[in-house]
Protein backbone atom coordinates (compact mmCIF):
# COMPACT_ATOMS: atom_id res chain seq x y z
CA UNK A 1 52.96 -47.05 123.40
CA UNK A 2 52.21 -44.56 120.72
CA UNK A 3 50.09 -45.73 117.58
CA UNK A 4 50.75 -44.55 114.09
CA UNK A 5 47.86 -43.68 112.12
CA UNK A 6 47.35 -45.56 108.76
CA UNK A 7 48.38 -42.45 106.79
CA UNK A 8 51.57 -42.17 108.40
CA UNK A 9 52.42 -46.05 108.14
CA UNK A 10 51.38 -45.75 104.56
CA UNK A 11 53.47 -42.79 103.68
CA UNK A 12 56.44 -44.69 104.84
CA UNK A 13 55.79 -47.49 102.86
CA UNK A 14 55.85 -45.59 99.95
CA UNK A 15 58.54 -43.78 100.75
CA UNK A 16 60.44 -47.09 101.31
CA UNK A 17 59.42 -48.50 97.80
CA UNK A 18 59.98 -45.23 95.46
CA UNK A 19 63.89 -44.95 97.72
CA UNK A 20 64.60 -48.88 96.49
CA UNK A 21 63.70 -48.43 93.52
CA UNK A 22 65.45 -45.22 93.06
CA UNK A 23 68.39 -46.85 93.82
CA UNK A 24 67.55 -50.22 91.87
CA UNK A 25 67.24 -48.00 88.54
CA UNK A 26 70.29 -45.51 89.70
CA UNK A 27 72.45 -49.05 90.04
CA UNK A 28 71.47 -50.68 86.79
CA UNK A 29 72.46 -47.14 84.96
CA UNK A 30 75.80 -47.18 86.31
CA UNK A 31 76.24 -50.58 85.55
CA UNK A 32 74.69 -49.97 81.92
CA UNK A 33 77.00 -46.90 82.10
CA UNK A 34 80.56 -48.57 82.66
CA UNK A 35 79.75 -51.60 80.28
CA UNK A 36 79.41 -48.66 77.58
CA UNK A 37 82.57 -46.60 78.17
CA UNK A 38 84.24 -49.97 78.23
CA UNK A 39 83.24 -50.86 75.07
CA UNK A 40 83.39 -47.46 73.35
CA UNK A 41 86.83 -47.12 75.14
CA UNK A 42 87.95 -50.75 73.56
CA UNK A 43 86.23 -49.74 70.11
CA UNK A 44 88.43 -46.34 69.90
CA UNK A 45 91.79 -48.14 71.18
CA UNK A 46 91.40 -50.51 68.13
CA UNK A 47 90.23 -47.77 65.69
CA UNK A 48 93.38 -45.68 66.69
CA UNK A 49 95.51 -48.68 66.28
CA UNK A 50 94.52 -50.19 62.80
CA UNK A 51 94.88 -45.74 61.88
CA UNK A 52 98.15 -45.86 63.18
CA UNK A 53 99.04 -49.56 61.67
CA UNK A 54 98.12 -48.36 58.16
CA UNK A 55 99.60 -45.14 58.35
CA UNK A 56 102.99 -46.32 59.33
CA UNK A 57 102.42 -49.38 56.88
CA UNK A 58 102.02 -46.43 54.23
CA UNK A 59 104.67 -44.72 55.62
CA UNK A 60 107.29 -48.33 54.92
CA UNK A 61 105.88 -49.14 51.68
CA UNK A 62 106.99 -45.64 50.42
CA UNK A 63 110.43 -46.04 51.94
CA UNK A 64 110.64 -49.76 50.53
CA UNK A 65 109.39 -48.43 46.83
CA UNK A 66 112.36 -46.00 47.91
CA UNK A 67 114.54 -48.57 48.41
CA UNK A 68 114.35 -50.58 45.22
CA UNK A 69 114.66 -47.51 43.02
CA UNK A 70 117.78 -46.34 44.65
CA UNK A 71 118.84 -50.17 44.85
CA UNK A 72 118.09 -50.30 40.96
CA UNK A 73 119.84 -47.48 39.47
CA UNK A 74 122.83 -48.17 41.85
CA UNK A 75 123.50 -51.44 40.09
CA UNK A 76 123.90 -49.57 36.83
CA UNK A 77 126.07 -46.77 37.10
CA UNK A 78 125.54 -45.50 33.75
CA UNK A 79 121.92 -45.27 34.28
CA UNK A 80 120.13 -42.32 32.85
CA UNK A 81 117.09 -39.98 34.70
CA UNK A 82 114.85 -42.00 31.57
CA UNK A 83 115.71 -45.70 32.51
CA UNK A 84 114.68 -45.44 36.18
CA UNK A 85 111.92 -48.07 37.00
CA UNK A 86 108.29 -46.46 38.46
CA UNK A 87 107.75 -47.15 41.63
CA UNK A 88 104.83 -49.16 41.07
């Protein structure tokens, strides 16, 4: 049987603790690491949504105010550039 000296059995034990922790702290970062792209990732989906929400609701209310002008001075055909309501 071969003995280990105390230095050697030491060393190993050490070795042992600083590789588990090592991975402990290399595991919690990738788990603190997904958790954050998955909430910056959810945080830009609904930005670019409520962008694209009010540009296109922009994009109808211009068409609507559009819409009732063109509706208005096509009921009177004798309506003049002057008499055209604003589209506010």
């Amino acid at each position: 049987m071969r003995t280990v000296s105390i230095r050697i059995s030491v060393l190993r034990n050490v070795l042992a603790l600083v590789l588990m922790v090592s991975v402990t702290v290399l595991v919690v970062m990738l788990v603190g690491a997904r958790r954050a792209v998955r909430d910056l990732s959810a945080q830009l989906i609904a930005e670019s949504s409520n962008r694209a929400e009010e540009s296109l609701r922009s994009c109808f209310d211009e068409i609507e105010a559009l819409t009732r002008v063109t509706a208005a001075c096509s009921c009177k055909p004798s309506a003049e550039f002057g008499q055209i309501p604003s589209l506010l």
